[in-house]
Structure formats: structure tokens, C-alpha cells
Protein backbone atom coordinates (compact mmCIF):
# COMPACT_ATOMS: atom_id res chain seq x y z
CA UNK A 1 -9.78 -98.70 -38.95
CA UNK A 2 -6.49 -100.11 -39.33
CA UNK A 3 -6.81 -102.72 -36.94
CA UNK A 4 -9.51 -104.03 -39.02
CA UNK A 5 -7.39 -104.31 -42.03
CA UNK A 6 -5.20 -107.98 -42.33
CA UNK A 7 -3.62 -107.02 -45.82
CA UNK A 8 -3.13 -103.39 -47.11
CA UNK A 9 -2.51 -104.38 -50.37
CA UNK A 10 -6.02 -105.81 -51.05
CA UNK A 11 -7.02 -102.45 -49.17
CA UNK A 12 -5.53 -100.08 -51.27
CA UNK A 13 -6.15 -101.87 -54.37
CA UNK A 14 -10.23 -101.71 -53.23
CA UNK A 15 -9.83 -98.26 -52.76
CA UNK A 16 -8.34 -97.57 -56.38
CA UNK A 17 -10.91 -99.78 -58.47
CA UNK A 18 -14.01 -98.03 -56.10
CA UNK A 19 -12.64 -94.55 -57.10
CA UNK A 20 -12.44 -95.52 -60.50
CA UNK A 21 -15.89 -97.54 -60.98
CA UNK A 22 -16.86 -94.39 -59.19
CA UNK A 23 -15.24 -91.56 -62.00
CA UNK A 24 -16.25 -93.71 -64.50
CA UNK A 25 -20.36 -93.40 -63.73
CA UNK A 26 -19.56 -89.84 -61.79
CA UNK A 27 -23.08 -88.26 -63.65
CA UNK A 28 -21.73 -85.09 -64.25
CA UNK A 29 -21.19 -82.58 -66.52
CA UNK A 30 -23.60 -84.40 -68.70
CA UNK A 31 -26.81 -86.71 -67.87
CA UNK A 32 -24.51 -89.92 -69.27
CA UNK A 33 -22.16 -90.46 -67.08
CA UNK A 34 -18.23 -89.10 -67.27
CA UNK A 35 -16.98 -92.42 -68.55
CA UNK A 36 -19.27 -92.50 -71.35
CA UNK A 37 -18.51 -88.26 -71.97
CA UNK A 38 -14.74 -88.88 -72.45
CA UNK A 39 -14.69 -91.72 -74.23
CA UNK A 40 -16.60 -90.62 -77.09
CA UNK A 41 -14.58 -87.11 -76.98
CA UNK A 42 -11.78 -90.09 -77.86
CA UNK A 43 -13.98 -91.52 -80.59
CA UNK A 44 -13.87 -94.86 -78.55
CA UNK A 45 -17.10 -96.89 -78.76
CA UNK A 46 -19.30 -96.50 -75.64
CA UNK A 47 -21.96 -99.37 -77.04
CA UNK A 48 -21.64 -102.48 -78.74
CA UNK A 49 -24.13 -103.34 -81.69
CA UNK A 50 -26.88 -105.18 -79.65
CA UNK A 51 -26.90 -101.93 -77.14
CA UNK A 52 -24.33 -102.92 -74.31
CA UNK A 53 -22.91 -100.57 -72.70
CA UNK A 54 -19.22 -100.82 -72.42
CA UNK A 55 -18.71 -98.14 -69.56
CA UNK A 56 -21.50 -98.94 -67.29
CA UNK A 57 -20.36 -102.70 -67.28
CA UNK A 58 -16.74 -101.87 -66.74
CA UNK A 59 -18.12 -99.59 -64.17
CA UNK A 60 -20.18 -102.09 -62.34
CA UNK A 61 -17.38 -105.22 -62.94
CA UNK A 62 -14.58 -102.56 -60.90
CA UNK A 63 -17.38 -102.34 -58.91
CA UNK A 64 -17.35 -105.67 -57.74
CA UNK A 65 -13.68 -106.37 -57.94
CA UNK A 66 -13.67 -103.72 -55.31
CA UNK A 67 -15.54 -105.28 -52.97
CA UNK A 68 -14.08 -108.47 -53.21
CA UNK A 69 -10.53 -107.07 -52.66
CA UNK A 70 -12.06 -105.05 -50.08
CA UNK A 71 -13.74 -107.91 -48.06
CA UNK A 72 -10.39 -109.73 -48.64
CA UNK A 73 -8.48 -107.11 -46.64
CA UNK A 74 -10.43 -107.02 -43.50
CA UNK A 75 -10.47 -108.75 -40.55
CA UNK A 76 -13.91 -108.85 -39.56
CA UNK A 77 -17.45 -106.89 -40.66
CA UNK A 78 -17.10 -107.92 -44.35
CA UNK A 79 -21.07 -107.30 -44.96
CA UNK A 80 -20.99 -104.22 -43.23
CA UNK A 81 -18.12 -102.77 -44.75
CA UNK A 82 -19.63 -103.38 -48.17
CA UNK A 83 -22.71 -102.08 -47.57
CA UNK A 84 -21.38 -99.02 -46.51
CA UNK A 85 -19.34 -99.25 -49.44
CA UNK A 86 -22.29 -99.81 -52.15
CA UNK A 87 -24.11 -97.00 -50.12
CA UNK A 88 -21.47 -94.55 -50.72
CA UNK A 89 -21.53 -95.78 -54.69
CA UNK A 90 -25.05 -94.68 -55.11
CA UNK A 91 -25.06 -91.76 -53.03
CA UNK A 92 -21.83 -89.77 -53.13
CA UNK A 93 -21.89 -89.12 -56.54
CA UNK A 94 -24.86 -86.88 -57.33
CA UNK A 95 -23.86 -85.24 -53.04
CA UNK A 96 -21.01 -84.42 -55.06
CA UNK A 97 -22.26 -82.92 -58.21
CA UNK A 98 -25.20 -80.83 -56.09
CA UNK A 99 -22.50 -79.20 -53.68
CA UNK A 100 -20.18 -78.26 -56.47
CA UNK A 101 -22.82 -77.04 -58.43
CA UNK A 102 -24.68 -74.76 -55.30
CA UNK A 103 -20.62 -73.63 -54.47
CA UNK A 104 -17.57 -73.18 -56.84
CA UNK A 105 -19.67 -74.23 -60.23
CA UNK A 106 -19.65 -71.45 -62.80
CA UNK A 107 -21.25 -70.93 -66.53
CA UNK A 108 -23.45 -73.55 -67.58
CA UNK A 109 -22.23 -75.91 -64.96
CA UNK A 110 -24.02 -74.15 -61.93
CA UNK A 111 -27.15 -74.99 -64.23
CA UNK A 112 -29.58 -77.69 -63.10
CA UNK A 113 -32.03 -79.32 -64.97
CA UNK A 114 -35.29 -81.27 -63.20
CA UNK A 115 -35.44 -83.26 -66.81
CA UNK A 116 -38.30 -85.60 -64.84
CA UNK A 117 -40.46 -82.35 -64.56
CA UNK A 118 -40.25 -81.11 -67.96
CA UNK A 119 -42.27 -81.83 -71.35
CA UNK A 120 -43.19 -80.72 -74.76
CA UNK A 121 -46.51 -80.86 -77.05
CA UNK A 122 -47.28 -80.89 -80.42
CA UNK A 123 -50.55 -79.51 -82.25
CA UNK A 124 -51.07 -78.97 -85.60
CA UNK A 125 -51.67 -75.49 -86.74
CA UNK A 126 -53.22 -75.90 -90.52
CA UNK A 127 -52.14 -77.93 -93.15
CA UNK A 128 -48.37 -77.31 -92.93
CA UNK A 129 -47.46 -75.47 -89.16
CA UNK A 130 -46.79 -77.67 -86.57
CA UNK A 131 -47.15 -76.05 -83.16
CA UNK A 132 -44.25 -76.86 -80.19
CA UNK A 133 -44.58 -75.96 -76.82
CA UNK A 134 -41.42 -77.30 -74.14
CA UNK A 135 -41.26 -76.46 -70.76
CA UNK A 136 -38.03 -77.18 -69.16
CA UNK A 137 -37.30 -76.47 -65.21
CA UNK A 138 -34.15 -75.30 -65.09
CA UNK A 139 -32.03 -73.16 -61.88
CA UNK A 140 -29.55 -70.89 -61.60
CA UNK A 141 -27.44 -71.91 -58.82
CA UNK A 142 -24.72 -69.41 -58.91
CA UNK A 143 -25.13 -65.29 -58.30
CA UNK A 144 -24.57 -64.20 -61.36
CA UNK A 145 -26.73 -64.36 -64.70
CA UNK A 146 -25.88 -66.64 -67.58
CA UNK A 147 -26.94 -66.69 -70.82
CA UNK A 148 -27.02 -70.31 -72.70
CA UNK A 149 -29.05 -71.52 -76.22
CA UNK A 150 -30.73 -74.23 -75.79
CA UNK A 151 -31.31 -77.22 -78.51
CA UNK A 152 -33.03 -80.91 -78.25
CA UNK A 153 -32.01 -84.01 -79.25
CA UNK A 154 -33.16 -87.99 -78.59
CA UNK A 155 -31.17 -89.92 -75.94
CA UNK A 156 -32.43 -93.00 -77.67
CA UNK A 157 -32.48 -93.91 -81.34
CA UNK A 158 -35.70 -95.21 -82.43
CA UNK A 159 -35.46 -95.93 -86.01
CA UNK A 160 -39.14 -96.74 -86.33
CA UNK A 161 -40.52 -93.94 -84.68
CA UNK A 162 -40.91 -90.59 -86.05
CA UNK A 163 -39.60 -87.64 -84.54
CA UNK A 164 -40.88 -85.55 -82.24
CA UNK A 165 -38.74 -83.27 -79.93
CA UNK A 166 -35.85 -82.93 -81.96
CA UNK A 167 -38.68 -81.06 -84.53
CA UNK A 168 -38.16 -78.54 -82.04
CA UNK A 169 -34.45 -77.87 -84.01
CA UNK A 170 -36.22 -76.84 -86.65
CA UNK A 171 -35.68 -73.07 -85.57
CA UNK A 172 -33.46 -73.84 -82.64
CA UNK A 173 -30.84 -72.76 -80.98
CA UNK A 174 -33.56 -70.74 -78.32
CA UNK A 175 -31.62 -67.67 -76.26
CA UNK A 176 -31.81 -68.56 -72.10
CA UNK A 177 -31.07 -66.20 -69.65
CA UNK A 178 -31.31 -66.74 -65.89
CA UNK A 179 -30.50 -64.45 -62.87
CA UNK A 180 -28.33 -65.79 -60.45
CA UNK A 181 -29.69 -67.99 -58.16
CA UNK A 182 -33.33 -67.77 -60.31
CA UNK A 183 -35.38 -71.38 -60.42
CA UNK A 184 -37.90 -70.63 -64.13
CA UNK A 185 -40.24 -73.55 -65.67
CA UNK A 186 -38.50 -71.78 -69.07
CA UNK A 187 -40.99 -71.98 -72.05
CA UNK A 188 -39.82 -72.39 -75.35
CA UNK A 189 -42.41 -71.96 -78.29
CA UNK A 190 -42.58 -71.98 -82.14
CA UNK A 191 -43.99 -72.63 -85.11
CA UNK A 192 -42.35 -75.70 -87.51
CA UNK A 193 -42.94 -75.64 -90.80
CA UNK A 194 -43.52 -79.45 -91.55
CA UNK A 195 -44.50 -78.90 -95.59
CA UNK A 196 -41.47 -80.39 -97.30
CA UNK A 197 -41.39 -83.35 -94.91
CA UNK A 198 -42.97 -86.75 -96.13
CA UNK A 199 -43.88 -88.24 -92.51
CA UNK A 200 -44.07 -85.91 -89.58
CA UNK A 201 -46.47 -85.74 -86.22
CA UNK A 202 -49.67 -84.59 -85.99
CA UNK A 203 -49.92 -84.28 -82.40
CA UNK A 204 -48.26 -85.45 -79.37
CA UNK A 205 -46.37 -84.99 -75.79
CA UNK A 206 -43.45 -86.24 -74.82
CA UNK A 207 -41.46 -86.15 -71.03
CA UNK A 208 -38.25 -86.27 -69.80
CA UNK A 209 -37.36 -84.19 -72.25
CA UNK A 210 -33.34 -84.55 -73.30
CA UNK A 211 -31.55 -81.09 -74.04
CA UNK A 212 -27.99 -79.56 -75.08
CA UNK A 213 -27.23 -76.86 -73.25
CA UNK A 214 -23.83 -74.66 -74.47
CA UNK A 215 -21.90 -71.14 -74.04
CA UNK A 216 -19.10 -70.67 -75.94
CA UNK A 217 -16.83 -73.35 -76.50
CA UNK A 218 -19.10 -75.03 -73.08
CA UNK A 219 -21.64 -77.63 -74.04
CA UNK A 220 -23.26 -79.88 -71.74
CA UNK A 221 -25.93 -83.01 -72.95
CA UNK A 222 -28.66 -82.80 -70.15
């Protein structure tokens, strides 16, 4: 490999920038990425007013400084060497996350979520009981049991819309327990009293279903 390399400056300083672009959009212990995690535990803004966001472009801009100082370094098989090196962007990441999770993760952080695989529905029941059903795939990838609530919330903020799955709060948090090493489609059910609200739902399903997770002082936004 060194052979390849014509200034180890520009080397070294691709190597920094990928590892941070990298941290900064590493998707774990949340769905958002870490960048986004710590800087609002730092009250710093993650999203400008017309909905950029400030992390992922910082990500993606290291990103590319990366490369370019990395394509600048080598002697010969630029393209390659970049392709390998966007490759490794995309894919290391979650390879990461899913080993330490099936290995040395404990808590709520051996806890996977299949949020494409899980929904909730809403029927009413009478003039004033709305009926929620969620089922949310979760696994248990360490031995021993843990025992999490679980509450719901909207990755998105649609002003015009009414809600829907965060009705589900009404009576939340919901008591989880899983074995170790136990895969359940866990079904959470209840009745929501919707009589002192003006606008609410009549019926409806929604997918992809966005959760909160915590034990403790441990809280993850799934």
C-alpha cells in the first residue's frame, strides 16, 4: 500500500475526514444518526428552517473532501481506491452496529428493531374509544432478559396532519420484556379515550412505525 501513496499528508488527512464523515452518520444508538444524537444532547441545531440537515451535509461534504485528498495522495488506481472507499461508507457502518449488538452490546442496546416490518391500526370503538393495535418486531440479541417501556413518537412533524401513533401515548409507557436471545412481533394494545379532543382519527394504519425505547437513565429513539 505504501508504494501507492506519493504524499502521506493528503493520506492521513483522507483518513481523518472519512472517519469522521463516518462517526458523524455512524446509525447507532438511535435510528438518526450519532452526529445528529449528540448534537442535540448539546442543544445545537441539527436543521435549518427550510428542513436542511446540518449533520448529514457536513457528513457527506467530509465525505468528499476525503476522497479528494485521498485521490490526491496516490499514485495510481484513483477510481478504484474510491470506490472501495464509498463502499466501505455505506457498508461498514450498520457491519459495525450488527456485530456489536450480536457480541459485547448490553441493556437496551443489544435490542433490534425491524421498524420496516412493524405497524399500528386504528378503529373506533363507540362514540368516544379509539381502538390501537402496534405490532413492533423487536430481538433480543444478548442472553439475558431485559425489561424496557416502550413509547411512540413522529419522526416527522406534520403540522397539517392529525395524529395518529403518538395517540398511542395516551396510556403509554407499555412494560417489554424479552428473553435473551428471543425474536417477538410484540403487540401492544389499548383503548384511547378520544372524548375531550376536538379533531382526532377515526380509523387508520400507519408503518414504519418510530419508537422510544428506555431503561433507567438508557433511552434510545428507534
Amino acid at each position: 500500500m505504501l508504494i501507492l501513496i506519493k504524499d502521506k499528508k493528503f493520506f492521513f488527512v483522507a483518513i481523518i475526514l472519512f472517519f469522521i464523515s463516518m462517526i458523524l452518520n455512524f446509525p447507532f444508538p438511535d435510528e438518526n444518526p450519532l452526529g445528529e444524537t449528540v448534537a442535540t444532547l448539546l442543544n445545537i441545531p441539527v436543521k435549518s428552517s427550510n428542513g436542511l440537515l446540518y449533520v448529514g451535509i457536513t457528513s457527506f461534504l467530509l465525505l468528499i473532501l476525503s476522497l479528494f485528498f485521498l485521490s490526491k495522495s496516490l499514485k495510481k488506481y484513483h477510481g478504484r481506491f474510491i470506490l472501495l472507499s464509498i463502499v466501505v461508507a455505506i457498508f461498514l457502518p450498520p457491519f459495525i452496529v450488527d456485530l456489536f449488538q450480536k457480541t459485547l452490546a448490553t441493556g437496551i442496546y443489544a435490542i433490534s428493531y425491524q421498524k420496516e416490518e412493524s405497524n399500528c391500526r386504528f378503529e373506533m370503538m363507540g362514540e368516544t374509544t379509539l381502538h390501537g393495535v402496534c405490532e413492533l418486531p423487536l430481538e433480543n440479541y444478548s442472553k439475558n432478559k431485559i425489561q424496557f417501556t416502550i413509547e411512540f413518537y413522529d419522526k416527522y412533524d406534520f403540522k397539517e396532519d392529525l395524529p395518529m401513533v403518538t395517540l398511542m401515548n395516551k396510556n403509554a409507557p407499555y412494560e417489554v420484556r424479552l428473553r435473551g436471545n428471543q425474536s417477538e412481533r410484540v403487540k401492544i394494545e389499548t383503548d384511547i379515550d378520544v372524548s375531550k379532543m376536538k379533531n382526532h382519527i377515526e380509523s387508520g394504519n400507519a408503518s414504519s412505525v418510530s419508537i422510544i425505547i428506555k431503561s433507567g437513565e438508557r433511552i434510545r429513539k428507534l
